[in-house]
C-alpha atoms as a PDB file:
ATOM      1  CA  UNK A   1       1.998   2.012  17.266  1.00  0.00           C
ATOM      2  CA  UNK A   2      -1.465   2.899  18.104  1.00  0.00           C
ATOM      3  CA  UNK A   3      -4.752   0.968  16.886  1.00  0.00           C
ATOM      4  CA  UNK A   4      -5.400   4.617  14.991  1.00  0.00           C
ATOM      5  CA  UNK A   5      -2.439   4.078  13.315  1.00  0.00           C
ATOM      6  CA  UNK A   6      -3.615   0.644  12.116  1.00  0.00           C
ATOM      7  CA  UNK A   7      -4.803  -0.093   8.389  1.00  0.00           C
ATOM      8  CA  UNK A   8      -8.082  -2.723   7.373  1.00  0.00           C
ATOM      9  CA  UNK A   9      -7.749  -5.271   4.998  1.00  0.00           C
ATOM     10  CA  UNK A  10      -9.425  -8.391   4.447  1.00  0.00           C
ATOM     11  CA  UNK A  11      -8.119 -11.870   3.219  1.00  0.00           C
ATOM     12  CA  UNK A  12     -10.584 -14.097   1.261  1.00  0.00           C
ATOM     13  CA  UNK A  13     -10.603 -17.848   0.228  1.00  0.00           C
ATOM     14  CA  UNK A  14     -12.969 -20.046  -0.879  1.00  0.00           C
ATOM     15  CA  UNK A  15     -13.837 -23.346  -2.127  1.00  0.00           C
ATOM     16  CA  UNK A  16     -16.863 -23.838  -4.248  1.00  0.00           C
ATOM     17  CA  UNK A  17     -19.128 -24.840  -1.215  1.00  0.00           C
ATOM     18  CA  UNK A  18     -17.670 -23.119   1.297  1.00  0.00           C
ATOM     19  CA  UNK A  19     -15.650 -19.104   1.500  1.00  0.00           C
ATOM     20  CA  UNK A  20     -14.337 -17.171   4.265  1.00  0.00           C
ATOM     21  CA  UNK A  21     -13.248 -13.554   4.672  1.00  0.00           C
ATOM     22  CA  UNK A  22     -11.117 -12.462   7.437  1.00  0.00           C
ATOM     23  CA  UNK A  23     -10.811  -8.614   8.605  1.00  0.00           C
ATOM     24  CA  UNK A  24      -7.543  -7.857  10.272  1.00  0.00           C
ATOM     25  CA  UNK A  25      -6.423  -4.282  11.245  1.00  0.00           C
ATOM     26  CA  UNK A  26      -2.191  -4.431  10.103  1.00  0.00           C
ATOM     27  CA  UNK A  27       0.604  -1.944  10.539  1.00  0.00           C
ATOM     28  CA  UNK A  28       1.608   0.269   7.512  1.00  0.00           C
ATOM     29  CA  UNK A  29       4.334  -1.587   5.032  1.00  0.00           C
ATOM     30  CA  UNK A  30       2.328  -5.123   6.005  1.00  0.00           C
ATOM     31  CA  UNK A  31       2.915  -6.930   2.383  1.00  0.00           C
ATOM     32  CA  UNK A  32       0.260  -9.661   1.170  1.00  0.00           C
ATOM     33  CA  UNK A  33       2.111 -12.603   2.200  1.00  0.00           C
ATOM     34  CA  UNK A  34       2.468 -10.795   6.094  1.00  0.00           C
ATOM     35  CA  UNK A  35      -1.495 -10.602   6.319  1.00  0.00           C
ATOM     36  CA  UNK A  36      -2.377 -13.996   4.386  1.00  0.00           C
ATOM     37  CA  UNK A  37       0.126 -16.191   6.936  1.00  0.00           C
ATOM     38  CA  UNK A  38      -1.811 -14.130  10.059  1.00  0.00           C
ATOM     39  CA  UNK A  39      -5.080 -14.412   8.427  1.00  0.00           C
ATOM     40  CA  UNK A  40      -5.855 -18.121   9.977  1.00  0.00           C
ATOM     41  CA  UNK A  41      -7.563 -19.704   7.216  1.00  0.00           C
ATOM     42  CA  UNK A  42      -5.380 -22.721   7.906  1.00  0.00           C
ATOM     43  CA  UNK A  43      -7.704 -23.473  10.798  1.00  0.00           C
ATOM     44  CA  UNK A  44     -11.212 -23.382   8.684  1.00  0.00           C
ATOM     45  CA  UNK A  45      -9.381 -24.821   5.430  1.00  0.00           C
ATOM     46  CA  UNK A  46      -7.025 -28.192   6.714  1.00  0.00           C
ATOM     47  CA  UNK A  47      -4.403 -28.304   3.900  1.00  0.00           C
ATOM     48  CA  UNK A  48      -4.241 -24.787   2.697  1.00  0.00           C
ATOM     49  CA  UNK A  49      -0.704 -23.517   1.900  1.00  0.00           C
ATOM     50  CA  UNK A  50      -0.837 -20.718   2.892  1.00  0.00           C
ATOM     51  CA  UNK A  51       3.068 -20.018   2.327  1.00  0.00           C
ATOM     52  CA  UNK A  52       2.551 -20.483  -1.191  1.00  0.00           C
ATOM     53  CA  UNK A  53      -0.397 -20.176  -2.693  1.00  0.00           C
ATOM     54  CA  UNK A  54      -1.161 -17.529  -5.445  1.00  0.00           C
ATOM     55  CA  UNK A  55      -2.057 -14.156  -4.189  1.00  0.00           C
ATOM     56  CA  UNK A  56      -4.225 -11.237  -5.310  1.00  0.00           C
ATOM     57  CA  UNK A  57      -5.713  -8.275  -4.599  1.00  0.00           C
ATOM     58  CA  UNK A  58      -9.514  -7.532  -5.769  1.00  0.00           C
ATOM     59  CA  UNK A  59      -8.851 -10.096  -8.587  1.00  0.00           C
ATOM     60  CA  UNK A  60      -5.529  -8.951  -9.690  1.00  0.00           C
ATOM     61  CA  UNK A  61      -2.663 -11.062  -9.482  1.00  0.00           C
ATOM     62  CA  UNK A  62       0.124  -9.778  -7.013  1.00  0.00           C
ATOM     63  CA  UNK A  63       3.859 -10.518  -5.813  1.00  0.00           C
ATOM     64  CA  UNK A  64       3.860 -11.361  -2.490  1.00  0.00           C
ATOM     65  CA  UNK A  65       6.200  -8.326  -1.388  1.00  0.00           C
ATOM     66  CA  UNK A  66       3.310  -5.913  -2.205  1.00  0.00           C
ATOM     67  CA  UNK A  67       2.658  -3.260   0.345  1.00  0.00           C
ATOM     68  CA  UNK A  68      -1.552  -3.476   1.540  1.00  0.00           C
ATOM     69  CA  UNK A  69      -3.212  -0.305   1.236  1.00  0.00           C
ATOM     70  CA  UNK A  70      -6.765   0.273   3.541  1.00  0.00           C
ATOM     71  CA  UNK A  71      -9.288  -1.402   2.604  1.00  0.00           C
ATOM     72  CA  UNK A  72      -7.055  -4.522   0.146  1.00  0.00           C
ATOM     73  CA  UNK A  73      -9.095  -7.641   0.160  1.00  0.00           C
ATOM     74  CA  UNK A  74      -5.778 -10.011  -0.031  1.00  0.00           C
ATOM     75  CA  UNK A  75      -7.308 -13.295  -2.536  1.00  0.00           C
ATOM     76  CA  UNK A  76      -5.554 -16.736  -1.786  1.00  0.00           C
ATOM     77  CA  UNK A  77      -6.152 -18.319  -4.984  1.00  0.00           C
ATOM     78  CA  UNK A  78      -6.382 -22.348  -5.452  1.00  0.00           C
ATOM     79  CA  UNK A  79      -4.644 -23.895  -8.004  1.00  0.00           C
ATOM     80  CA  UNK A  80      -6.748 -25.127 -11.258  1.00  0.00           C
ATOM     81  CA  UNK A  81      -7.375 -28.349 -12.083  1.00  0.00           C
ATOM     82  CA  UNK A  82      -7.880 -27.613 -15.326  1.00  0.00           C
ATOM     83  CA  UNK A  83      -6.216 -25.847 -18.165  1.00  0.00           C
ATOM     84  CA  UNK A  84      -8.516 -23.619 -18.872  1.00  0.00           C
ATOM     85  CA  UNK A  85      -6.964 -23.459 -22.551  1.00  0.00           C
ATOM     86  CA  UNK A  86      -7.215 -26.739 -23.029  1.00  0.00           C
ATOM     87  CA  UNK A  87     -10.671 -26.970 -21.765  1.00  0.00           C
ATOM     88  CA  UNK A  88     -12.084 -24.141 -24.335  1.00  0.00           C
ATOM     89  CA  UNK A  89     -10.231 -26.149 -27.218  1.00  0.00           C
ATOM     90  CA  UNK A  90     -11.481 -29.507 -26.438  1.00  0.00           C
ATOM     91  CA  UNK A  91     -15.221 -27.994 -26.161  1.00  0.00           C
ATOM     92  CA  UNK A  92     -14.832 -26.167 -29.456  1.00  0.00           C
ATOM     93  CA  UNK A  93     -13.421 -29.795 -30.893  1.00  0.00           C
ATOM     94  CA  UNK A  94     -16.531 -31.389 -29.942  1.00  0.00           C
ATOM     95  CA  UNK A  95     -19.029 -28.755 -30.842  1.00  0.00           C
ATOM     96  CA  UNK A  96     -17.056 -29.148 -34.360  1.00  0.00           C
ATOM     97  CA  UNK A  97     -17.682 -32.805 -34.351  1.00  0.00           C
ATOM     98  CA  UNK A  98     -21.380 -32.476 -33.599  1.00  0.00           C
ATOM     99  CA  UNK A  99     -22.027 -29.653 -36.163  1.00  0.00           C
ATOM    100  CA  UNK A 100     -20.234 -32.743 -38.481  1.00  0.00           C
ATOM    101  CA  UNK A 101     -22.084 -34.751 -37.279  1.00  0.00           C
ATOM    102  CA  UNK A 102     -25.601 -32.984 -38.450  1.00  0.00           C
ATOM    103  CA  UNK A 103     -24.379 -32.558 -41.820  1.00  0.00           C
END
């Protein structure tokens, strides 16, 4: 196979201070999980799994078996911290105590 023959894609992670994108040029049928483990990001991010971490495509969650098209910017998404449920319903909980509060 030829470099013509080649497809771009990008993989992107980042931490609040700190994001990288990588550009690789992949074979045809190259699935997200391929292009993520050859991406490298281990190197610039010590502790990233990147064997299992969440995956998506132009912020769209995706299996890991999906076939890149030219131009796919691969996301490695980190795990929350918080629920973001759970964060929304304490917030409204404690604007409802304040409003009580005032009255």
């Amino acid at each position: 196979m030829t470099e013509a023959d080649k497809i771009p894609v990008e993989v992107a992670y980042a931490l609040p201070e700190k994001q990288e994108i990588v550009m690789l040029e992949v074979s045809p049928g190259t699935t997200a999980r391929q292009v993520v483990l050859d991406s490298g990001l281990e190197r610039h991010f010590p502790g990233l799994d990147l064997a299992g971490a969440k995956l998506g495509v132009f912020g769209k969650a995706i299996k890991d078996s999906q076939v890149l098209k030219a131009g796919d910017r691969v996301e490695i998404y980190r795990e929350l911290i918080a629920d973001p449920k759970e964060v929304r319903k304490r917030r409204a909980a404690e604007a409802k105590a304040r409003r009580a509060e005032k009255s």
